[in-house]
Protein backbone atom coordinates (compact mmCIF):
# COMPACT_ATOMS: atom_id res chain seq x y z
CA UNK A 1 78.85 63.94 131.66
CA UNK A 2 77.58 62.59 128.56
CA UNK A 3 74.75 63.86 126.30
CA UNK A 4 72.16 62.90 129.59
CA UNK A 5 74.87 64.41 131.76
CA UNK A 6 74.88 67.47 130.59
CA UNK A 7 71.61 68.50 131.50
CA UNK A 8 71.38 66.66 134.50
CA UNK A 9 72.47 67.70 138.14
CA UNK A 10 75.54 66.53 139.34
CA UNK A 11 75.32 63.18 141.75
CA UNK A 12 77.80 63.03 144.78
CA UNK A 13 80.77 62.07 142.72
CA UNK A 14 80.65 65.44 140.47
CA UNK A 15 79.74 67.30 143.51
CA UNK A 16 82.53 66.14 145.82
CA UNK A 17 85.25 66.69 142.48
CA UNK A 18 83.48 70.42 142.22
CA UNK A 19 83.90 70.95 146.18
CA UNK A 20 87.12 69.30 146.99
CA UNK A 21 89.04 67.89 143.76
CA UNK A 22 89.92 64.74 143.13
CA UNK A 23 90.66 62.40 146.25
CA UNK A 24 87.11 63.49 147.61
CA UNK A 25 85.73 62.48 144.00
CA UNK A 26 87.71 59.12 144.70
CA UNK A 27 86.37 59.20 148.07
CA UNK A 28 82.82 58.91 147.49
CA UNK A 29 83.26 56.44 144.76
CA UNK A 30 85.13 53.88 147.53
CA UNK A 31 82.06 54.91 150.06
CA UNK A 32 79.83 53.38 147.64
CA UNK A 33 81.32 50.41 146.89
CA UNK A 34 82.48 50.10 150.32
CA UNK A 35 78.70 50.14 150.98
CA UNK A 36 77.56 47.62 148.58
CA UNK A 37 80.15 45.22 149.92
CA UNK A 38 82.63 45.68 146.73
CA UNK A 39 85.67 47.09 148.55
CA UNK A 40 86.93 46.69 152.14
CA UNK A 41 90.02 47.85 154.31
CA UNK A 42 93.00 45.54 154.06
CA UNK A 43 96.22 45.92 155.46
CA UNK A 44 96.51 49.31 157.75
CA UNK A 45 96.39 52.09 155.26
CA UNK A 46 94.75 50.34 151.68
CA UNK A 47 91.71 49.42 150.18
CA UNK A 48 90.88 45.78 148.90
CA UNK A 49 88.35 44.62 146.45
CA UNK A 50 86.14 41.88 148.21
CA UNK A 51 86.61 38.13 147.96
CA UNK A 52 84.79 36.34 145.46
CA UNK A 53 81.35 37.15 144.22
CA UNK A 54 80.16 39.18 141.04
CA UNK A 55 81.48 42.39 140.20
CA UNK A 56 78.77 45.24 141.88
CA UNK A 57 76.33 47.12 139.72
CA UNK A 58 78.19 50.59 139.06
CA UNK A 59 76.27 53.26 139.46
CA UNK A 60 79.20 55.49 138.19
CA UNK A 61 81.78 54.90 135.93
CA UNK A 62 84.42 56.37 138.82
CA UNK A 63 82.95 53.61 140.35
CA UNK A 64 83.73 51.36 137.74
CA UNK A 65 87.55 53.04 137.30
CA UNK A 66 88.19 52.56 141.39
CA UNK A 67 87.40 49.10 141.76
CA UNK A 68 88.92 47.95 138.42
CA UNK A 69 92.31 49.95 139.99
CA UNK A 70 92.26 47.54 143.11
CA UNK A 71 93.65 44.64 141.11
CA UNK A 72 95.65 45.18 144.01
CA UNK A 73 95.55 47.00 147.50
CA UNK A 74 96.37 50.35 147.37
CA UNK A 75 96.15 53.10 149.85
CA UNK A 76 94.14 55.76 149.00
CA UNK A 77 97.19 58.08 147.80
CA UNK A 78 98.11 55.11 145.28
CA UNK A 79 95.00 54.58 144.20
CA UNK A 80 94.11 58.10 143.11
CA UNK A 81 97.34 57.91 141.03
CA UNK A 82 96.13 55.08 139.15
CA UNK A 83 96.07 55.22 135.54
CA UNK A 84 92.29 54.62 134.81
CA UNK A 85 91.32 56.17 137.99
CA UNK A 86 93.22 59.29 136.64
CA UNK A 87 91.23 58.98 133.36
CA UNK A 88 88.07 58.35 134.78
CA UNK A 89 88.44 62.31 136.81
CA UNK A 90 89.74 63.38 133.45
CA UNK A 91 86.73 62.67 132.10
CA UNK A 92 84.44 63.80 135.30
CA UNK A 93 86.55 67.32 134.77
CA UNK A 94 85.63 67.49 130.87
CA UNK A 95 82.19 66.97 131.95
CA UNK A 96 81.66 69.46 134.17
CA UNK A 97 83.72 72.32 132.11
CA UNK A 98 80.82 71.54 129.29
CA UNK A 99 78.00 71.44 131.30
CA UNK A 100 79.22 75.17 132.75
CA UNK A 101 80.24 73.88 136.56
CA UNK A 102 83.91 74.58 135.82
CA UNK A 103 86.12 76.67 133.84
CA UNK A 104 89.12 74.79 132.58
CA UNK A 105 92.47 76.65 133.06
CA UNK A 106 92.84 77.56 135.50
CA UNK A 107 89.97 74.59 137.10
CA UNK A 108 87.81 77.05 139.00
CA UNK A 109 84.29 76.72 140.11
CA UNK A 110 81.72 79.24 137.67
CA UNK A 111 78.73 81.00 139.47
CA UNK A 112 76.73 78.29 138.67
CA UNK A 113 78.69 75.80 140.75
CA UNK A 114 78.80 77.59 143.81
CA UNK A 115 74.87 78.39 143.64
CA UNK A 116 74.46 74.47 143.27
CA UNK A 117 77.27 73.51 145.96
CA UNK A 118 75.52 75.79 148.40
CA UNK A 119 71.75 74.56 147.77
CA UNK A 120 73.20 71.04 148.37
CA UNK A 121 74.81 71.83 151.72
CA UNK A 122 71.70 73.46 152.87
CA UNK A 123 69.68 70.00 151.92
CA UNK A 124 72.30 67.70 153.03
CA UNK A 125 73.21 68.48 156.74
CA UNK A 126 75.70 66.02 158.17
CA UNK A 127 73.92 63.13 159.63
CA UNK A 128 73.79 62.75 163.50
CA UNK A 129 74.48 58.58 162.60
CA UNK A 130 73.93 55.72 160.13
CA UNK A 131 70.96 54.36 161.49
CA UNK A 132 68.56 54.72 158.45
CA UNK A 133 70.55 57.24 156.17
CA UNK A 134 70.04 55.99 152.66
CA UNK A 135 72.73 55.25 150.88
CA UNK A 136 72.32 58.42 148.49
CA UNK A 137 72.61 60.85 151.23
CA UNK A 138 75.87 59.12 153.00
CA UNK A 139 77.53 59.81 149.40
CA UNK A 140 76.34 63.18 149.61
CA UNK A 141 77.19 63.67 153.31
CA UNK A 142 80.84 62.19 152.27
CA UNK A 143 80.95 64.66 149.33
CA UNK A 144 80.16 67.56 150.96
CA UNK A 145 81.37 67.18 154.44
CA UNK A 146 84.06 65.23 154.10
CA UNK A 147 86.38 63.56 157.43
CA UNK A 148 83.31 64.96 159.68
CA UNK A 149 80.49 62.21 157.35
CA UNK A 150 83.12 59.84 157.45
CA UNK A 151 83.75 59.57 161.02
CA UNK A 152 80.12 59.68 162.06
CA UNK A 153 78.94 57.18 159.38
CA UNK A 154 81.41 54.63 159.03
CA UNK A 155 84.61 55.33 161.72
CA UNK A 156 85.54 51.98 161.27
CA UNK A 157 86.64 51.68 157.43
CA UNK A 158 87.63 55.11 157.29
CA UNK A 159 90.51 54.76 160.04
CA UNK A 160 91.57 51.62 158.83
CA UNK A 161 91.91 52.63 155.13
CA UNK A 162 93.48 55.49 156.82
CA UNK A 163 90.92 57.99 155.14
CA UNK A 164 90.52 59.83 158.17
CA UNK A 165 93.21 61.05 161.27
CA UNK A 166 96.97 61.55 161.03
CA UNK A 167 97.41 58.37 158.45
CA UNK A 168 95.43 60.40 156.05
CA UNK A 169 97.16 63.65 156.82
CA UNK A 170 100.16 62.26 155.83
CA UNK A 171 98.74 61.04 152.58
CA UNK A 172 99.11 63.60 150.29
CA UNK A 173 99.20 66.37 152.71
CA UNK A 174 95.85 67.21 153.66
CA UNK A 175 92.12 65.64 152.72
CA UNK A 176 90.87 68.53 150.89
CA UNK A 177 87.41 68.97 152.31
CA UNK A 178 86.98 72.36 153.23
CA UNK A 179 85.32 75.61 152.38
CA UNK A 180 85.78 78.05 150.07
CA UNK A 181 88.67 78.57 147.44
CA UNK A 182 92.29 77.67 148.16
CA UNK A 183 91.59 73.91 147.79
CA UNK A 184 93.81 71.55 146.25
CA UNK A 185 94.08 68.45 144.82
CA UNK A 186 96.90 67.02 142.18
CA UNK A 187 95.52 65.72 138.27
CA UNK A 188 97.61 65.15 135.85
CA UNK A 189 99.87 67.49 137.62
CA UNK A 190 97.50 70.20 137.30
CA UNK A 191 96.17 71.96 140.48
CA UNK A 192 93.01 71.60 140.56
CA UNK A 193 90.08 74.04 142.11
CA UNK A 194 92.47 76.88 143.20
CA UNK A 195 89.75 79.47 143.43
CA UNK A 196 86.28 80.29 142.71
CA UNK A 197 85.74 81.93 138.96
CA UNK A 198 83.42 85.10 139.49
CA UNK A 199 83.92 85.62 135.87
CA UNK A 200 80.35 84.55 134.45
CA UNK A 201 79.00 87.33 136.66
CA UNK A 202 78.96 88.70 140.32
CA UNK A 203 81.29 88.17 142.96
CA UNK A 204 79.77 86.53 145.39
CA UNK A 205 81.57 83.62 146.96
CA UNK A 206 79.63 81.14 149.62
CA UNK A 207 82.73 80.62 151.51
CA UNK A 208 82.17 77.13 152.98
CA UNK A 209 78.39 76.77 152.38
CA UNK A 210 78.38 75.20 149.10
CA UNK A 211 75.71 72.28 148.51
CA UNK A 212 75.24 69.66 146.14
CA UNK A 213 73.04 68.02 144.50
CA UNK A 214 70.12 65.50 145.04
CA UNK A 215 70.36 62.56 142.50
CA UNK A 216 69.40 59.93 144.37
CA UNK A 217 70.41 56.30 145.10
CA UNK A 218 68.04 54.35 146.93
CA UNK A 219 68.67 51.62 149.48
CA UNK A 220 68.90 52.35 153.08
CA UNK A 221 71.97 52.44 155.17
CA UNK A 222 72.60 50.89 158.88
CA UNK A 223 75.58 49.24 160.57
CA UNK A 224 77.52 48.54 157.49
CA UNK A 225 80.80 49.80 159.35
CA UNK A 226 82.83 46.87 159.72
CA UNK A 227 85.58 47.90 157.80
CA UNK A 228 86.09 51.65 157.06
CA UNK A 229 87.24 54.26 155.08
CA UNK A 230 87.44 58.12 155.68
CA UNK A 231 90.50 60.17 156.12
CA UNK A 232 93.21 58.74 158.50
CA UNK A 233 94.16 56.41 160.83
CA UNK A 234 95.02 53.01 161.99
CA UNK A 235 93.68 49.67 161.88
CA UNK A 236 90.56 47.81 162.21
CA UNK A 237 88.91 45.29 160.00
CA UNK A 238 86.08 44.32 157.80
């Protein structure tokens, strides 16, 4: 996070890397431009930039890193091996190490991280629907709930990038939403979030209540589901 970073709360993107590694990161960043009309299912299984227009106003540089890695369609397992999009969670993992969210070898969650993962979850519930969820809380209801925000806010995109059902199983294993310690997810080679770190004091691990954070986006969010992108899946267009 740079010098304003590092005393700011994380946004979605930070929280989803602290509470399920990288592809949820990645995740959240496609969610976004998915919802601003930058990036739309293509063939079963990828992710397309959209036809024509101006480049979208990034609100993140993952954002920035994701959509410059569709020069061509990728599934999501492709994309999150992309060069920049590797550097770009390099440099999301850096971040949070110095502002004291993560400890870097092994990459574990601090005290610190858990107490902010589990305020977030307790202010962003998943969302009974997309009828007038803003488009701040979908990123947080994608960061910290994962398949279950994807399939209630935009089932459409998410099957047919295969980001939700047994097309994203088989990418990569598993979509590591989930609770607790234990998760995994693959930079640079590294496993990354293979435990909580109860080194910086106490013991006390939220098993599968962590939170987030609030940083908002504004705009508000309706039937934008006419592509899709979540964890698995088939078809369907945009």
């Amino acid at each position: 996070m740079n010098a304003q970073a590092t005393t700011a709360p994380p946004g979605p993107h930070e929280t989803a890397l602290l509470w399920a590694g990288p592809r949820a990161a990645v995740t959240v960043a496609v969610t976004a431009l998915h919802l601003r009309g930058a990036v739309a299912a293509g063939r079963p299984g990828t992710l397309r930039r959209t036809a024509g227009g101006e480049a979208p106003a990034f609100r993140h540089p993952l954002e920035k890193a994701v959509r410059t890695a569709l020069y061509r369609p990728a599934g999501p397992r492709e994309l999150l091996e992309r060069a920049v999009v590797r550097r770009a969670l390099a440099r999301m993992r850096a971040d949070l190490v110095a502002a004291g969210l993560l400890r870097p070898l092994p990459p574990r969650r601090t005290r610190a991280a858990r107490r902010h993962l589990a305020d977030l979850r307790e202010r962003h519930p998943l969302p009974e629907g997309p009828d007038g969820t803003a488009e701040e809380d979908v990123l947080y209801a994608v960061a910290l709930h994962g398949e279950a925000a994807l399939t209630v806010l935009l089932p459409g995109f998410a099957r047919a990038s295969r980001l939700t059902g047994r097309g994203a199983l088989a990418d990569e294993g598993l979509f590591p939403f989930g609770a607790g310690g234990g998760m995994r997810g693959i930079l640079g080679g590294e496993a990354f979030l293979d435990g909580d770190d109860d080194r910086d004091g106490g013991g006390d691990r939220t098993d599968g209540h962590h939170g987030g954070h609030d940083s908002g986006h504004h705009g508000g969010y309706g039937h934008h589901d006419s592509g899709g992108f979540g964890c698995g899946g088939g078809g369907g267009g945009d």
